[in-house]
Protein backbone atom coordinates (compact mmCIF):
# COMPACT_ATOMS: atom_id res chain seq x y z
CA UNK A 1 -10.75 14.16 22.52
CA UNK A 2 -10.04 13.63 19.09
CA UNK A 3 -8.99 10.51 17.03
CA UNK A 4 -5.62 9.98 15.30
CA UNK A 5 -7.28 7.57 12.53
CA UNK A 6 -9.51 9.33 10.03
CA UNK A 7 -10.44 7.26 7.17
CA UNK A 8 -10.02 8.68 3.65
CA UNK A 9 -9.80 6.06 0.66
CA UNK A 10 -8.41 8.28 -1.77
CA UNK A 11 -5.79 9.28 0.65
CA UNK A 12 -5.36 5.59 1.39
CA UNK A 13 -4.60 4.53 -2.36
CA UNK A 14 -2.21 7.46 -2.71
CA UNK A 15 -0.03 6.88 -0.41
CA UNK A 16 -0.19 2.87 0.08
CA UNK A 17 -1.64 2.10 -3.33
CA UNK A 18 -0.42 -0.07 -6.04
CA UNK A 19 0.70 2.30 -8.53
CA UNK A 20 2.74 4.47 -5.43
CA UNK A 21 4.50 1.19 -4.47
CA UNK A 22 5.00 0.23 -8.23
CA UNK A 23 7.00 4.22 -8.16
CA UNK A 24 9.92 3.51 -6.65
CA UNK A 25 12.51 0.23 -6.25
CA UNK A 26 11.64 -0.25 -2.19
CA UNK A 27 7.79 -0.19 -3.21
CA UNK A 28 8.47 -3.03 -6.01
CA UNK A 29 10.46 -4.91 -3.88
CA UNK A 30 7.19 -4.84 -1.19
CA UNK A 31 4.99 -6.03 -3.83
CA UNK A 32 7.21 -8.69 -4.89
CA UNK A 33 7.58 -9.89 -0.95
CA UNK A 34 4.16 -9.84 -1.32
CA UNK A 35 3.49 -12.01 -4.39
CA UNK A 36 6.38 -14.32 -3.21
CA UNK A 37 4.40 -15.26 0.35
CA UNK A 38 1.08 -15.65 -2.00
CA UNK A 39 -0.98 -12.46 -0.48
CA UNK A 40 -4.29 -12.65 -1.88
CA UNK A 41 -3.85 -8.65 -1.57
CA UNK A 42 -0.88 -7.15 -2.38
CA UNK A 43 -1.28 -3.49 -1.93
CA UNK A 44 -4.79 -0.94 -0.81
């Protein structure tokens, strides 16, 4: 049996990172959802 999750951090920050979300509109508008509800983390 093998597992679905295998943990990579650059992966991670790649493809949920700050910068990718800052990219395009929908990722800015996640960040700023984020901000708005006072996350102490906003993205990976």
């Amino acid at each position: 049996m093998s597992f679905t999750y295998k943990p990579n951090k650059k992966k991670r920050a790649r493809t949920h990172g700050f910068m990718t979300r800052m990219k395009s509109p929908g990722g800015k508008k996640t960040i700023a959802r984020r901000r708005a509800k006072g996350r102490f983390k906003l993205a990976v």
